[in-house]
C-alpha atoms as a PDB file:
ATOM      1  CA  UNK A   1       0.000   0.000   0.000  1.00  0.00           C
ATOM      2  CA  UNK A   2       3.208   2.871   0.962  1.00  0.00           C
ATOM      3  CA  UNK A   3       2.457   6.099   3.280  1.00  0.00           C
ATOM      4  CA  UNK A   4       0.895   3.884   5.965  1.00  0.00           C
ATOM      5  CA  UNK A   5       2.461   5.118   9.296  1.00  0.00           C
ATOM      6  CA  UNK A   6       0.626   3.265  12.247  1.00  0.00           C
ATOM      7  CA  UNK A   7      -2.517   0.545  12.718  1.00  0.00           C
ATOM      8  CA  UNK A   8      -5.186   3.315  13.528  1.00  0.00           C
ATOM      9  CA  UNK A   9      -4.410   4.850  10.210  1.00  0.00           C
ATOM     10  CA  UNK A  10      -3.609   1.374   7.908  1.00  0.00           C
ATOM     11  CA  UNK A  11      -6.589   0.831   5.517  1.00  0.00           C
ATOM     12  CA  UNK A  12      -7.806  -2.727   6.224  1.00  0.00           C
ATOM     13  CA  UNK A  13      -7.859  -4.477   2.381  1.00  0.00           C
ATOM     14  CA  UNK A  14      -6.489  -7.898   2.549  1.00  0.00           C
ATOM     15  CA  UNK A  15     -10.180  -9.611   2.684  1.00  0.00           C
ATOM     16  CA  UNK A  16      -9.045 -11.812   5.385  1.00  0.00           C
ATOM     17  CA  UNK A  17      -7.315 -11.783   8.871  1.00  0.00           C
ATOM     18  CA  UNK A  18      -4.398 -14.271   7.814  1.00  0.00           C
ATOM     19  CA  UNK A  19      -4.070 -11.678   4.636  1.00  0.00           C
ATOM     20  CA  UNK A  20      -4.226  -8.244   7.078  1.00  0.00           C
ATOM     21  CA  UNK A  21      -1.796  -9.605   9.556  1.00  0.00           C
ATOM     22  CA  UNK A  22       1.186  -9.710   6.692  1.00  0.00           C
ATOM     23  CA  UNK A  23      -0.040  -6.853   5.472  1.00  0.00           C
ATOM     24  CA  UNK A  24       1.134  -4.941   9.109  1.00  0.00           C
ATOM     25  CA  UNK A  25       4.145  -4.422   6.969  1.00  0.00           C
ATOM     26  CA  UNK A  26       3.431  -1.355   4.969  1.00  0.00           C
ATOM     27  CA  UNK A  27       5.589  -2.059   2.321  1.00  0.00           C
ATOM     28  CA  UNK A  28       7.699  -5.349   1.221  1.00  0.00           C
ATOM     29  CA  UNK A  29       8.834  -4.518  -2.867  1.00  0.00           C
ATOM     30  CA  UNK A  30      11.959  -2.292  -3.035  1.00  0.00           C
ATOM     31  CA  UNK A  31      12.128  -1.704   0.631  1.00  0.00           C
ATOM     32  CA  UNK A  32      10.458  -3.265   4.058  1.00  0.00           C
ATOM     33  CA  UNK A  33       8.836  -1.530   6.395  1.00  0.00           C
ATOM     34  CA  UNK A  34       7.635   0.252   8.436  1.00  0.00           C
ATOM     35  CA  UNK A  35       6.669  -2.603  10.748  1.00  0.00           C
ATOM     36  CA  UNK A  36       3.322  -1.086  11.638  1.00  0.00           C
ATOM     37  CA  UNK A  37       3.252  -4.015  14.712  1.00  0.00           C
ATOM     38  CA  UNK A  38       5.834  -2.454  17.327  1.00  0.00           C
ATOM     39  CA  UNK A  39       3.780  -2.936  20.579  1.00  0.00           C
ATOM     40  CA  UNK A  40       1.448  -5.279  22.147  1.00  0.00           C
ATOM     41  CA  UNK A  41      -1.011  -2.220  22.156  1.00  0.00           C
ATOM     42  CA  UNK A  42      -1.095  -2.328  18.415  1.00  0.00           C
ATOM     43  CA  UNK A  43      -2.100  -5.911  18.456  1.00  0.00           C
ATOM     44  CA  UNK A  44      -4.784  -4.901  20.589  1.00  0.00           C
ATOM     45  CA  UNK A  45      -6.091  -2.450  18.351  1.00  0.00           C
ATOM     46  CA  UNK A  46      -5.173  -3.946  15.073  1.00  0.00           C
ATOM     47  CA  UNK A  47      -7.484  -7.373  16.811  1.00  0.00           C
ATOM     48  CA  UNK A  48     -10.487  -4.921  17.158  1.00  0.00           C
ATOM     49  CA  UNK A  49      -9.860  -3.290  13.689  1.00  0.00           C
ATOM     50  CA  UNK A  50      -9.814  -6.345  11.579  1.00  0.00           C
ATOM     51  CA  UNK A  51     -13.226  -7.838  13.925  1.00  0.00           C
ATOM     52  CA  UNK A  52     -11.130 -10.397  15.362  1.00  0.00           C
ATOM     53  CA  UNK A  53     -11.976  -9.453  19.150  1.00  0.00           C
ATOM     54  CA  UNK A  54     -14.904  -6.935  20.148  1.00  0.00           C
ATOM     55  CA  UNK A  55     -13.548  -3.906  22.829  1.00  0.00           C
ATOM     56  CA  UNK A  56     -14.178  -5.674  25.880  1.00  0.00           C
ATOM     57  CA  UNK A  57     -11.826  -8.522  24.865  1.00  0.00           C
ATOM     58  CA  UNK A  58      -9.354  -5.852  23.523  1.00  0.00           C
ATOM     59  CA  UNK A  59      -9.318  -4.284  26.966  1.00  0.00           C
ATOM     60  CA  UNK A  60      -8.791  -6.740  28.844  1.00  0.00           C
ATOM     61  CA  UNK A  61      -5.577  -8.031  26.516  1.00  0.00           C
ATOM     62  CA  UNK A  62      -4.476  -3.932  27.245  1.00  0.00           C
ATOM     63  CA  UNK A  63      -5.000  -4.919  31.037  1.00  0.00           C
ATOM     64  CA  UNK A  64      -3.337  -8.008  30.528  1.00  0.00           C
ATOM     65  CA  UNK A  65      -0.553  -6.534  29.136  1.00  0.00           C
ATOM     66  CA  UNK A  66       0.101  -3.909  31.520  1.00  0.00           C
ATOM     67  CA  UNK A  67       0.314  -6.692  34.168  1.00  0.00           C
ATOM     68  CA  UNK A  68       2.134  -8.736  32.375  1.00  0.00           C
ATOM     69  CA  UNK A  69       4.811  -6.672  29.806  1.00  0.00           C
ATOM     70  CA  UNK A  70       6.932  -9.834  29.359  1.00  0.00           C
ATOM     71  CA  UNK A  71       4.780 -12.091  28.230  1.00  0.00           C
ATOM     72  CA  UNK A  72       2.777  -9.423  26.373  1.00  0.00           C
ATOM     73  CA  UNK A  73       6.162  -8.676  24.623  1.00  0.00           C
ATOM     74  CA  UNK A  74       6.723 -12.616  23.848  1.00  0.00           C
ATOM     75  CA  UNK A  75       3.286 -12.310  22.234  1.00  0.00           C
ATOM     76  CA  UNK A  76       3.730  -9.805  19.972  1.00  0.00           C
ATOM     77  CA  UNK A  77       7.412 -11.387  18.573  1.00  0.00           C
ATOM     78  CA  UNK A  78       5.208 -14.757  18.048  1.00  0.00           C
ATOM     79  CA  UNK A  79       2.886 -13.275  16.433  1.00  0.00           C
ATOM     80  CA  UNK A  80       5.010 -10.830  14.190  1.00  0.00           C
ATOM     81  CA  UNK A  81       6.812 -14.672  13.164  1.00  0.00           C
ATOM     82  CA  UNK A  82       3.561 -16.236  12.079  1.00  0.00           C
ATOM     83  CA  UNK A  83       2.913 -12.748  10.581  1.00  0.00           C
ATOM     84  CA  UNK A  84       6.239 -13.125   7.921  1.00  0.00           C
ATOM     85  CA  UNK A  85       5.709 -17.063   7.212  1.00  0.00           C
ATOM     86  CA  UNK A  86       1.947 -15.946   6.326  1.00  0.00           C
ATOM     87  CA  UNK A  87       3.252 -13.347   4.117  1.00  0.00           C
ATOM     88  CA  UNK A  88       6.212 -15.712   2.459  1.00  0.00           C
ATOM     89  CA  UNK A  89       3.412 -18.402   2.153  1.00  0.00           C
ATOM     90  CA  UNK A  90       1.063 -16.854   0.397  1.00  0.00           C
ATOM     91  CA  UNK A  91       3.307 -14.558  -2.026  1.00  0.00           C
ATOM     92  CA  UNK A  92       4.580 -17.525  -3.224  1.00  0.00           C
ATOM     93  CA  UNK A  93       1.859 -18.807  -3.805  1.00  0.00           C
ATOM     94  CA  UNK A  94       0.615 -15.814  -5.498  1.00  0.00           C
ATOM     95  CA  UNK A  95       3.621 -15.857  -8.154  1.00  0.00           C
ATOM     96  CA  UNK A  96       2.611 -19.409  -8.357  1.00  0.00           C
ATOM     97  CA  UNK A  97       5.408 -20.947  -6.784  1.00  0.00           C
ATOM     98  CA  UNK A  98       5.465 -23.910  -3.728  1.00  0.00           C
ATOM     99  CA  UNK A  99       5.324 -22.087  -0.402  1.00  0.00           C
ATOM    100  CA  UNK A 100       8.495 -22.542   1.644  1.00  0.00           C
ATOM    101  CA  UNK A 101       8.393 -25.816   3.768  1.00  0.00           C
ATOM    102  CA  UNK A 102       9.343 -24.330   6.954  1.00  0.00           C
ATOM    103  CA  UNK A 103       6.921 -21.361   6.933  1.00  0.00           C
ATOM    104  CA  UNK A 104       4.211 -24.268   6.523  1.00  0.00           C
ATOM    105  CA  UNK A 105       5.025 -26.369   9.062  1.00  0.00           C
ATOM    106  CA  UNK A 106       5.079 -23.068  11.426  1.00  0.00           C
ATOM    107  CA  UNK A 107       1.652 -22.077  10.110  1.00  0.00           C
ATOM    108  CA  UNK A 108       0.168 -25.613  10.838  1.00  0.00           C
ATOM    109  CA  UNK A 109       2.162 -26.464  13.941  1.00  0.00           C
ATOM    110  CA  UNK A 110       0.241 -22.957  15.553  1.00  0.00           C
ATOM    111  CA  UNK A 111      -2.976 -23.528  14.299  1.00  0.00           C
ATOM    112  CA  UNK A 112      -2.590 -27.570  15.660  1.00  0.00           C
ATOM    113  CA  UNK A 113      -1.530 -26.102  19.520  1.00  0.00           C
ATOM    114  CA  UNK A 114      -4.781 -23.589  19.280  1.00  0.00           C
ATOM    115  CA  UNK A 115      -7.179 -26.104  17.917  1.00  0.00           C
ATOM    116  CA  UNK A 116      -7.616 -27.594  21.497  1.00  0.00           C
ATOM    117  CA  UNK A 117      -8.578 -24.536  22.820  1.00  0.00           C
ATOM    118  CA  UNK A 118     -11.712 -24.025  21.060  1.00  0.00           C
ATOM    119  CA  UNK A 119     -15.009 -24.468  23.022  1.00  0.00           C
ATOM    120  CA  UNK A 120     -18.992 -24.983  21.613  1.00  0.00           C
ATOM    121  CA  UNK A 121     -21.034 -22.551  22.868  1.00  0.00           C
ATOM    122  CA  UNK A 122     -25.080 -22.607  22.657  1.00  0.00           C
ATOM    123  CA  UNK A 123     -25.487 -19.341  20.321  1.00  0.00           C
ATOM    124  CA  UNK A 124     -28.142 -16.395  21.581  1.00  0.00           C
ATOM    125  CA  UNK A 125     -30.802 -17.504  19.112  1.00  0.00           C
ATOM    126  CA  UNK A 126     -30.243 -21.520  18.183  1.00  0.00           C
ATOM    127  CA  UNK A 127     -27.628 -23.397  17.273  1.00  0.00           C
ATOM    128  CA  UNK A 128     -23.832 -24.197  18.582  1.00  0.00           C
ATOM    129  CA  UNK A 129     -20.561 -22.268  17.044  1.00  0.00           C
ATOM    130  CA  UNK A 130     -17.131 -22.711  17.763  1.00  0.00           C
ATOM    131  CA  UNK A 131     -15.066 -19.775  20.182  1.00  0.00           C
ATOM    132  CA  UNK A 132     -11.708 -19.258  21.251  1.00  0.00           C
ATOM    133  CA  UNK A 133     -11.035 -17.923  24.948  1.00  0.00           C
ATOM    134  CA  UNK A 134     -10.787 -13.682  23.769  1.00  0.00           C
ATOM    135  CA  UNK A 135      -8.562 -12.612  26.589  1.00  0.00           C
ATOM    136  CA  UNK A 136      -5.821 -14.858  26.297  1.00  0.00           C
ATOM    137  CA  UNK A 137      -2.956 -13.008  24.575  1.00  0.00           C
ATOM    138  CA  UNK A 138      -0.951 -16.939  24.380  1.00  0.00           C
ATOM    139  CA  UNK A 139      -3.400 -17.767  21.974  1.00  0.00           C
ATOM    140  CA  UNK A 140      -3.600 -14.923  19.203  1.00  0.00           C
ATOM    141  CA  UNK A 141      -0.635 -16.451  16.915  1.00  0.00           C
ATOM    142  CA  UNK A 142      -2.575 -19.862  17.071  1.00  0.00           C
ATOM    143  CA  UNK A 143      -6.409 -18.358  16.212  1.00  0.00           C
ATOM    144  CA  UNK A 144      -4.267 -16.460  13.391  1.00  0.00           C
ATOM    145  CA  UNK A 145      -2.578 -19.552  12.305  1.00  0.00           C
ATOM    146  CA  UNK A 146      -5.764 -21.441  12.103  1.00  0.00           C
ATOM    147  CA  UNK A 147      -7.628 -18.387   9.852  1.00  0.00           C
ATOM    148  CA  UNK A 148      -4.550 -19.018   7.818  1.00  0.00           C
ATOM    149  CA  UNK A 149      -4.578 -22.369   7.632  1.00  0.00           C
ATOM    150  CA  UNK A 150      -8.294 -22.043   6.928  1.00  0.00           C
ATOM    151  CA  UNK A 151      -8.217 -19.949   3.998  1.00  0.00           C
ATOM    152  CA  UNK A 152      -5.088 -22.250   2.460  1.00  0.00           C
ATOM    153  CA  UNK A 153      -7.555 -25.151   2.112  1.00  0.00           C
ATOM    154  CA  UNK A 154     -10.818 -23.001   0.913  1.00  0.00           C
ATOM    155  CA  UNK A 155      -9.364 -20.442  -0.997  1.00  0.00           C
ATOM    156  CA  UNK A 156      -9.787 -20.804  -4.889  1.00  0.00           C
ATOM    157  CA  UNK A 157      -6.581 -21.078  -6.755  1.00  0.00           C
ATOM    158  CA  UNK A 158      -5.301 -17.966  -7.960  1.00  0.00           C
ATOM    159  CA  UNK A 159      -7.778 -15.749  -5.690  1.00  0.00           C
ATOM    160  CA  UNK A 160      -4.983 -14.799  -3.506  1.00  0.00           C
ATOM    161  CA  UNK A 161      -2.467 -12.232  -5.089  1.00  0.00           C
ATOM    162  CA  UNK A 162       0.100  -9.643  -4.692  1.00  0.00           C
ATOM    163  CA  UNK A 163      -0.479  -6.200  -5.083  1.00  0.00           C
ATOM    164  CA  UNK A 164       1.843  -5.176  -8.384  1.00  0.00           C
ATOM    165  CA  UNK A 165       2.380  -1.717  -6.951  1.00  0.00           C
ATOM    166  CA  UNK A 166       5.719  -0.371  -6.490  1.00  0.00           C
ATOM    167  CA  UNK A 167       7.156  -0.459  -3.066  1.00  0.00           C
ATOM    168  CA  UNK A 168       4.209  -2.672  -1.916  1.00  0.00           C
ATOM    169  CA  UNK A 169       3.703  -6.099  -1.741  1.00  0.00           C
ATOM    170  CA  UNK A 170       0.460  -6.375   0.771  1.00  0.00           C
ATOM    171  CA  UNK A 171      -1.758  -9.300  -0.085  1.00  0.00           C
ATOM    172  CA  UNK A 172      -5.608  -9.423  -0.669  1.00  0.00           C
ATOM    173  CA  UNK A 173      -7.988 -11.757  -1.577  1.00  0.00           C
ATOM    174  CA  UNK A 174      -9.687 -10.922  -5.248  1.00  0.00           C
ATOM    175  CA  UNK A 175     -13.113 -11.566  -5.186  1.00  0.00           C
ATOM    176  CA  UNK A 176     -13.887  -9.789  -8.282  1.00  0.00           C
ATOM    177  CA  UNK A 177     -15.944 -11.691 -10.626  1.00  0.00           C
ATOM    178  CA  UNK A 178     -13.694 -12.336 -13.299  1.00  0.00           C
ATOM    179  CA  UNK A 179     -10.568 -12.964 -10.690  1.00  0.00           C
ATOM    180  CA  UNK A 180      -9.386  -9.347 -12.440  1.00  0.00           C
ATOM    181  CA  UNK A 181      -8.076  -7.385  -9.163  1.00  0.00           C
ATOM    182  CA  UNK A 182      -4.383  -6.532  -9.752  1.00  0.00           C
ATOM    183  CA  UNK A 183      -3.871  -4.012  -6.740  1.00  0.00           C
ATOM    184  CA  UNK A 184      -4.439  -3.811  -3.153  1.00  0.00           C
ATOM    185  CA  UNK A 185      -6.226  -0.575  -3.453  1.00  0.00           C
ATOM    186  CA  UNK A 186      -7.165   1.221  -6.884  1.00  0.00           C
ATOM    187  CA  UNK A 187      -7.144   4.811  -5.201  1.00  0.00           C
ATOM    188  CA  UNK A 188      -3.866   4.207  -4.065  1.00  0.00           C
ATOM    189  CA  UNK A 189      -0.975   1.315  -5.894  1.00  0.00           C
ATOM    190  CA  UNK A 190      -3.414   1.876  -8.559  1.00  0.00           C
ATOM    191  CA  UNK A 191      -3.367   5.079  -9.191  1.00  0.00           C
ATOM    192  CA  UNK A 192      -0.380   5.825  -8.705  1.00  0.00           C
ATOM    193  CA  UNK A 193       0.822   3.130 -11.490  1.00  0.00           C
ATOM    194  CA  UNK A 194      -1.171   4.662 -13.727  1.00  0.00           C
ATOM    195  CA  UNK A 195       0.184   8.660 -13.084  1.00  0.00           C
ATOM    196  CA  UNK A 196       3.643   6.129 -13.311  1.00  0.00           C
ATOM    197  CA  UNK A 197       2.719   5.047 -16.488  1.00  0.00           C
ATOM    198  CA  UNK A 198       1.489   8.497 -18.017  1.00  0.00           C
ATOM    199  CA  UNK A 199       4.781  10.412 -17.222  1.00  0.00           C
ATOM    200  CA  UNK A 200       6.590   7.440 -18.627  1.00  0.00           C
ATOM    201  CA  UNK A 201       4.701   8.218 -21.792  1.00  0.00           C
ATOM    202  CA  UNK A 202       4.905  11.601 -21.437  1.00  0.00           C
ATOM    203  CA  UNK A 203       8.692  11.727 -21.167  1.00  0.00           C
ATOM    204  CA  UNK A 204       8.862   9.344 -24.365  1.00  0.00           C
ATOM    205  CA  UNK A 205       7.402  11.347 -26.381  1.00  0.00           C
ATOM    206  CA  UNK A 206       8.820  14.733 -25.628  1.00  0.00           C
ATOM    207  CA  UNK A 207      10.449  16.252 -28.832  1.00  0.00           C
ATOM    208  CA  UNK A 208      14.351  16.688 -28.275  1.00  0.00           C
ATOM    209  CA  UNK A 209      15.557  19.634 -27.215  1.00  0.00           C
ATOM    210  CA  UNK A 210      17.546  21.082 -30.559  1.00  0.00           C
END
């Protein structure tokens, strides 16, 4: 996306948690960075943001946190680590190449440790759905992993892409009809590839100078 500066500000376009979460990285073609993720309080807020917890959950993670700095802080970094195998996963899949083994195996090994964590619980109205306990900070990179994991085996081929614009790289899922989406945002990568594109024309055909 480029000229992103912190997670209040980020515009939310991946389509899908897994997809947001690498895309805390503002921008990974040409450069990397900045890493929009630097404290535990911007997990909080980027949880809320992307509907993952509500703002009572939130707050008490903030709580949490306070209480607890060094765990909060061994959070985050596991987190931010399922966060770049996401990211290497699914751009290569994106350029249509096999996703790096180890980046995998940390994706699925998460998502296996948070699966036993889940609980059925009688909804308001009828019916059962699965939850995960929303205050416990030791289980955000496994409920992350597992969204990931999810959209890996339900995800049509070729529906997850990389945004083409320069000095970007954030991921999104196209669910355009005719699978036609080539950037993350067209008011932003896209326009500016196309302003790109007319100066590049522009210059080309400017009559020499005599």
């Amino acid at each position: 996306m480029g000229k992103n500066r912190s997670i209040a500000t980020m515009r939310i376009l991946g389509g899908h948690p897994g997809l947001d979460l690498a895309n805390t990285v503002d921008c990974r073609h040409g450069r990397f960075g900045p890493d929009l993720l630097v404290t535990f309080e911007d997990l909080a807020e980027w949880t809320q943001r992307v509907g993952l917890l509500g703002a009572g959950a939130a707050g008490r993670l903030r709580q949490w946190a306070a209480e607890e700095p060094d765990r909060a802080a061994a959070a985050l970094a596991r987190v931010k680590r399922l966060r770049e195998a996401i990211y290497r996963v699914f751009s290569a899949l994106a350029a249509g190449a096999e996703p790096p083994p180890p980046e995998l195996s940390l994706i699925e090994e998460e998502a296996r440790g948070a699966q036993s964590r889940r609980r059925l619980e009688r909804l308001a109205g009828a019916g059962y759905a699965w939850t995960w306990p929303e205050s416990d900070a030791d289980i955000l990179a496994g409920r992350l992993a597992h969204e990931a994991a999810d959209l890996l085996t339900t995800a049509r081929p070729g529906r997850v892409k990389e945004c083409f614009g320069r000095n970007c790289g954030w991921l999104f899922l196209d669910n355009s009809r005719n699978n036609s989406r080539r950037w993350c945002s067209e008011e932003g990568c896209g326009t500016r590839a196309r302003v790109a594109r007319h100066r590049a024309r522009s210059e080309r055909n400017r009559p020499g100078e005599a």
